[in-house]
N, C-alpha and C. Protein backbone atom coordinates (compact mmCIF):
# COMPACT_ATOMS: atom_id res chain seq x y z
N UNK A 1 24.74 10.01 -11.86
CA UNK A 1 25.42 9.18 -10.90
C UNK A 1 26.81 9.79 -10.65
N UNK A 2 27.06 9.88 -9.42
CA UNK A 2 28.58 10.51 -8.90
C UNK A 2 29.39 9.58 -8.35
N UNK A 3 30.97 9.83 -8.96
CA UNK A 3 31.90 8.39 -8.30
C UNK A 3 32.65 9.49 -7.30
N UNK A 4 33.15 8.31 -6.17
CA UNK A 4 34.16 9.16 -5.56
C UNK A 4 35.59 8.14 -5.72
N UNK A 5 36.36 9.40 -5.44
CA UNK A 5 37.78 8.81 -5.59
C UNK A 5 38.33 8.76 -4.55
N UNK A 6 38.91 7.52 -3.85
CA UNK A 6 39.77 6.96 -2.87
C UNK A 6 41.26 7.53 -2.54
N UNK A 7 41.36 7.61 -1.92
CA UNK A 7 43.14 7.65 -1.54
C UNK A 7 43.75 6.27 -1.41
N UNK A 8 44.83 6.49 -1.72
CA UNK A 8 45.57 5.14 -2.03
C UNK A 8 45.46 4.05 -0.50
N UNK A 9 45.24 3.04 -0.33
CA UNK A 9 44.88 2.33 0.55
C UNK A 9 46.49 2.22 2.14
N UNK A 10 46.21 1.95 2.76
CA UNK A 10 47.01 1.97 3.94
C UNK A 10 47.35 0.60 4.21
N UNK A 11 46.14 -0.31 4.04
CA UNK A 11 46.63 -1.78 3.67
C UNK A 11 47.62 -2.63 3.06
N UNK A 12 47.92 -3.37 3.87
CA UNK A 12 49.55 -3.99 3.28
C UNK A 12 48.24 -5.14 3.45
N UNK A 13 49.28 -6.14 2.09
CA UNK A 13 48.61 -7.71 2.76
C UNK A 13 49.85 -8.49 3.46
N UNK A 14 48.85 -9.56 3.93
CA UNK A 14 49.60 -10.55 5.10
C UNK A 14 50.91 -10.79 4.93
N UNK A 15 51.65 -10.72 5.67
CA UNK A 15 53.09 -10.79 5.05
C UNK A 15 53.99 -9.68 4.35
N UNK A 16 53.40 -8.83 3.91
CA UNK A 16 53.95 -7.87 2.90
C UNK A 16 54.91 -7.33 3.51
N UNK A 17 55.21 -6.76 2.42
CA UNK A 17 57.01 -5.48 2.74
C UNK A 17 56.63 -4.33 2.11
N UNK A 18 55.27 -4.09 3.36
CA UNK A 18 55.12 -2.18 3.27
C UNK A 18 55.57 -1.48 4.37
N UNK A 19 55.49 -0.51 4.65
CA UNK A 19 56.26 0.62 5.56
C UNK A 19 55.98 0.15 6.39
N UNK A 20 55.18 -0.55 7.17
CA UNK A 20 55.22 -1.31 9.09
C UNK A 20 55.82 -2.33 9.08
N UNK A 21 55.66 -3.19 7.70
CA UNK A 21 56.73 -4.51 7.51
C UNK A 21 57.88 -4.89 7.53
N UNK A 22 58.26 -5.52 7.39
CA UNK A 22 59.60 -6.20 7.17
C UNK A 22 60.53 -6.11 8.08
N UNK A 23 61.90 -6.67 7.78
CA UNK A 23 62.92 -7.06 8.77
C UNK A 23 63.34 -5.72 9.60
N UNK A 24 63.62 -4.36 8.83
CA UNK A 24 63.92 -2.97 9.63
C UNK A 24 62.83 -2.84 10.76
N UNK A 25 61.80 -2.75 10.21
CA UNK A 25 61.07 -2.39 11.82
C UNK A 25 60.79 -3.25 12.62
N UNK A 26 60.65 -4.61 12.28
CA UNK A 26 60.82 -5.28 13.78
C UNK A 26 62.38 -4.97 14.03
N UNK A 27 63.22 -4.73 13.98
CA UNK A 27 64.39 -4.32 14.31
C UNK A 27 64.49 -3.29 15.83
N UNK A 28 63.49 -2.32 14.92
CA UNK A 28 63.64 -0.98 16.10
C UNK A 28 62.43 -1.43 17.40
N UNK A 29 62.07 -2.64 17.50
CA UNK A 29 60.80 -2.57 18.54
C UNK A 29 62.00 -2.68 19.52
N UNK A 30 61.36 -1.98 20.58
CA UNK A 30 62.65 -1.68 22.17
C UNK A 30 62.26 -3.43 22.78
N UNK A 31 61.24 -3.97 22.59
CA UNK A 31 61.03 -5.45 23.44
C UNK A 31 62.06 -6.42 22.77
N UNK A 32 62.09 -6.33 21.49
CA UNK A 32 63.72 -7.06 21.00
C UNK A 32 64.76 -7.23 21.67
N UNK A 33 64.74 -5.86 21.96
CA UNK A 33 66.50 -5.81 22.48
C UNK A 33 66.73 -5.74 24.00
N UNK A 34 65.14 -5.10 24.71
CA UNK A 34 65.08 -6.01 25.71
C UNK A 34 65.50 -7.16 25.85
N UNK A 35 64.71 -7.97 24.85
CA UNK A 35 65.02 -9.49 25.37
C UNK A 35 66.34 -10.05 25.00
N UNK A 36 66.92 -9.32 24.34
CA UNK A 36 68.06 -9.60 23.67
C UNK A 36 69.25 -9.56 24.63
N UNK A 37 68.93 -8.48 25.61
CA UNK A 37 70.01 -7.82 26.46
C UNK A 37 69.57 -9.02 27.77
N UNK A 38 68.40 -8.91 28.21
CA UNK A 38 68.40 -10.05 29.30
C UNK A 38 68.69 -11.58 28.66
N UNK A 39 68.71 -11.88 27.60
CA UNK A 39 69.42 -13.51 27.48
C UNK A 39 70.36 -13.36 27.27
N UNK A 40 71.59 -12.35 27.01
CA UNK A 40 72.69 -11.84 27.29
C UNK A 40 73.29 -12.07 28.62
N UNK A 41 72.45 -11.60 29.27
CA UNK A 41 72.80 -11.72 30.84
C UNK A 41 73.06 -12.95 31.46
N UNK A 42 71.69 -13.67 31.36
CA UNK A 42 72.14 -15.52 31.53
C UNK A 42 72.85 -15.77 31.35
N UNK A 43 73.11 -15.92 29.84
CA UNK A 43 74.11 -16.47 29.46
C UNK A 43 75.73 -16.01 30.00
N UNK A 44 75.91 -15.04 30.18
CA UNK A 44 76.62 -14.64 30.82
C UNK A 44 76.80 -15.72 31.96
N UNK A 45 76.07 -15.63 32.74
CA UNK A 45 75.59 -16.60 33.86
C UNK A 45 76.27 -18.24 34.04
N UNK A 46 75.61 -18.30 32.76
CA UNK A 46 75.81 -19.83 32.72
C UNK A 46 77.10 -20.39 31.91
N UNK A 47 77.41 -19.74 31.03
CA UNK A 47 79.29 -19.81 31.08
C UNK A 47 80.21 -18.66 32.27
N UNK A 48 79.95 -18.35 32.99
CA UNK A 48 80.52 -18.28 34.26
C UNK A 48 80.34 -19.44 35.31
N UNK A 49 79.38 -19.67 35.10
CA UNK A 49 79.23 -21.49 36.40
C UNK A 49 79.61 -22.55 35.45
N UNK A 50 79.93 -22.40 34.43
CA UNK A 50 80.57 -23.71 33.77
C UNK A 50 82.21 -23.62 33.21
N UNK A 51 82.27 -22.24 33.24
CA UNK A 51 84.05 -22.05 32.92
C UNK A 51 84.49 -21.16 34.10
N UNK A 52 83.42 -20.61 34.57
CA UNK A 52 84.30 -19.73 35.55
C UNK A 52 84.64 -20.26 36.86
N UNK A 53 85.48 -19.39 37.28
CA UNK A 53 86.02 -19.73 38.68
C UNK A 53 85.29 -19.71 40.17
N UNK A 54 86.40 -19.84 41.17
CA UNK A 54 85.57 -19.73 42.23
C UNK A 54 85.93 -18.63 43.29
N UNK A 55 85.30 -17.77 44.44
CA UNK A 55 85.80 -16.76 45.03
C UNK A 55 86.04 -17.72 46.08
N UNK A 56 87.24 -17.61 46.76
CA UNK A 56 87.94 -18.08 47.93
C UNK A 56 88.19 -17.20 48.74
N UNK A 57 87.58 -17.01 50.55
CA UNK A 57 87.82 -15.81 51.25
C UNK A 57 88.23 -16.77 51.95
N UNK A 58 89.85 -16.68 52.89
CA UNK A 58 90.21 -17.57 53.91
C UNK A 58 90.85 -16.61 54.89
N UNK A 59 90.70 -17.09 56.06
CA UNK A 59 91.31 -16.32 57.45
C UNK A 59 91.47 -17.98 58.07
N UNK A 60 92.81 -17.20 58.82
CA UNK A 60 93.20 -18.42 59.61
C UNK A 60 92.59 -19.65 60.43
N UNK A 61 91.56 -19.75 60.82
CA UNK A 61 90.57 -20.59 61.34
C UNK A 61 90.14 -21.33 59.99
N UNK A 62 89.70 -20.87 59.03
CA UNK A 62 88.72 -21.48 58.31
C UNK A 62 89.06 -20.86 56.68
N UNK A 63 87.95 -21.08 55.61
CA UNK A 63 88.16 -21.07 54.58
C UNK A 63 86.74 -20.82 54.02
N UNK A 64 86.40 -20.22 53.16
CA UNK A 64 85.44 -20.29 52.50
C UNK A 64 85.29 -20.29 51.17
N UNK A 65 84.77 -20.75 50.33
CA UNK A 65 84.57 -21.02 48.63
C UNK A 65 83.26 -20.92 47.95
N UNK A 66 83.06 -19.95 47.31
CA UNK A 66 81.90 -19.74 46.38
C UNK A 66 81.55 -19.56 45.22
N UNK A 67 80.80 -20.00 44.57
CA UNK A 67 80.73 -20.28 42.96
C UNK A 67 81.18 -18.74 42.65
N UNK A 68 81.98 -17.66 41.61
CA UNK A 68 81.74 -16.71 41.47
C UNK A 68 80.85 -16.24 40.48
N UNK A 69 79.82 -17.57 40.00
CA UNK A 69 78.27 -17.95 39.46
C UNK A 69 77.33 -16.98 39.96
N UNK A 70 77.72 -17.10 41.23
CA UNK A 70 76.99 -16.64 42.39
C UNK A 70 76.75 -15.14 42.22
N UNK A 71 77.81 -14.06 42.69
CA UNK A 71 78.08 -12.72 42.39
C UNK A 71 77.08 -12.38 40.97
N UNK A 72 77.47 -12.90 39.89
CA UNK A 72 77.62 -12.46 38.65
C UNK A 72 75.57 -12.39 38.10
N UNK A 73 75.12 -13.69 39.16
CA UNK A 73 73.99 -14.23 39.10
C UNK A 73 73.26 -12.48 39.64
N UNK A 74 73.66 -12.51 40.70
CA UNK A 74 73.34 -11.21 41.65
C UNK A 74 72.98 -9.98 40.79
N UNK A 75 74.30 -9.66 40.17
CA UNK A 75 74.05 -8.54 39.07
C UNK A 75 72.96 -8.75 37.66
N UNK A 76 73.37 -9.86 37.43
CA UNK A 76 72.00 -10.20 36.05
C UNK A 76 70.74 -10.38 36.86
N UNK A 77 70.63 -10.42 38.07
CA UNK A 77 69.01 -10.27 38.60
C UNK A 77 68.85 -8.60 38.55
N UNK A 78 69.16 -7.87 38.94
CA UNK A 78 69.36 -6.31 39.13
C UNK A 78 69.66 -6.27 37.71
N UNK A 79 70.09 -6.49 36.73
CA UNK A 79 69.79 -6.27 35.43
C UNK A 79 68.87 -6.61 34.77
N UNK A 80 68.17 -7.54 34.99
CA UNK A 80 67.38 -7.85 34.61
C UNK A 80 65.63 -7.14 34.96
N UNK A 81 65.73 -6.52 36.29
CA UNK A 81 64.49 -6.16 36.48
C UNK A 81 65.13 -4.86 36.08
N UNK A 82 66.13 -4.41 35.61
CA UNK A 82 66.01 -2.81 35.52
C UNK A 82 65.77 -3.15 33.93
N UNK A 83 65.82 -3.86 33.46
CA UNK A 83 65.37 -3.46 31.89
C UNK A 83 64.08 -4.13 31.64
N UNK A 84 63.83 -4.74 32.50
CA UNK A 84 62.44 -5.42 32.03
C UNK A 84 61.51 -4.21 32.19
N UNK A 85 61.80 -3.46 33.78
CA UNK A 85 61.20 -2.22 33.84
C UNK A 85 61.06 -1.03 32.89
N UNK A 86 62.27 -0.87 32.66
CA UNK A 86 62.36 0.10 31.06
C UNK A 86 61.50 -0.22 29.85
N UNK A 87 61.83 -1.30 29.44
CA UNK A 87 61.42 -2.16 28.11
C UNK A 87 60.09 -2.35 28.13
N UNK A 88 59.38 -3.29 29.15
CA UNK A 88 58.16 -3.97 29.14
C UNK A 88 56.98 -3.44 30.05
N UNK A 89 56.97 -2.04 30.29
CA UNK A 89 56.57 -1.30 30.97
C UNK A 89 54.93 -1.10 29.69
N UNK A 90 53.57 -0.83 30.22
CA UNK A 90 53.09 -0.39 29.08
C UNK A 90 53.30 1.17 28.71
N UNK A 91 52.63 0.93 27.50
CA UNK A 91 52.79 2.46 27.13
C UNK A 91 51.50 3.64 27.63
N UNK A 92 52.25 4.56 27.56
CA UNK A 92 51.30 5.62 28.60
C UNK A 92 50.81 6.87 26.87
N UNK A 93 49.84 6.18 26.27
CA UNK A 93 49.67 7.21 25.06
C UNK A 93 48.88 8.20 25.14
């Protein structure tokens, strides 16, 4: 009768803290910090429409006033699809 001998297993169990596990490598996944960087942005957003100011363009006839919510909103949309594009793109292996 002949035994064979195994190589050490690749298997982590559920939960474990082997080399794909633990807090460091979810760290480095790029969709993290994706998402990290676009709720950045909101937020940005939304303490600008609640503390921030307002843009006032006036010429002699008239006056105009706009959240500067508004602007800031503008740029976190254009930030937002440029990293979603980067980040959440699939992978091409």
């Amino acid at each position: 009768m002949t035994t064979m001998t195994h190589g050490l297993s690749t298997d982590t169990p559920a939960g474990g803290t082997g080399a794909s596990g633990g807090i460091a490598a979810r760290l480095f996944v790029p969709a993290f910090w994706g998402t990290l960087a676009i709720v950045a942005m909101w937020l940005a957003v939304l303490f600008d429409g609640v503390f921030g100011g307002d843009m006032v363009f006036s010429s002699p006839p008239n006056m105009t006033t706009i959240p500067s919510a508004v602007l800031v909103a503008l740029f976190a949309v254009i930030g937002t699809a440029s990293v979603a594009k980067r980040v959440f793109r699939p992978k091409n292996d």
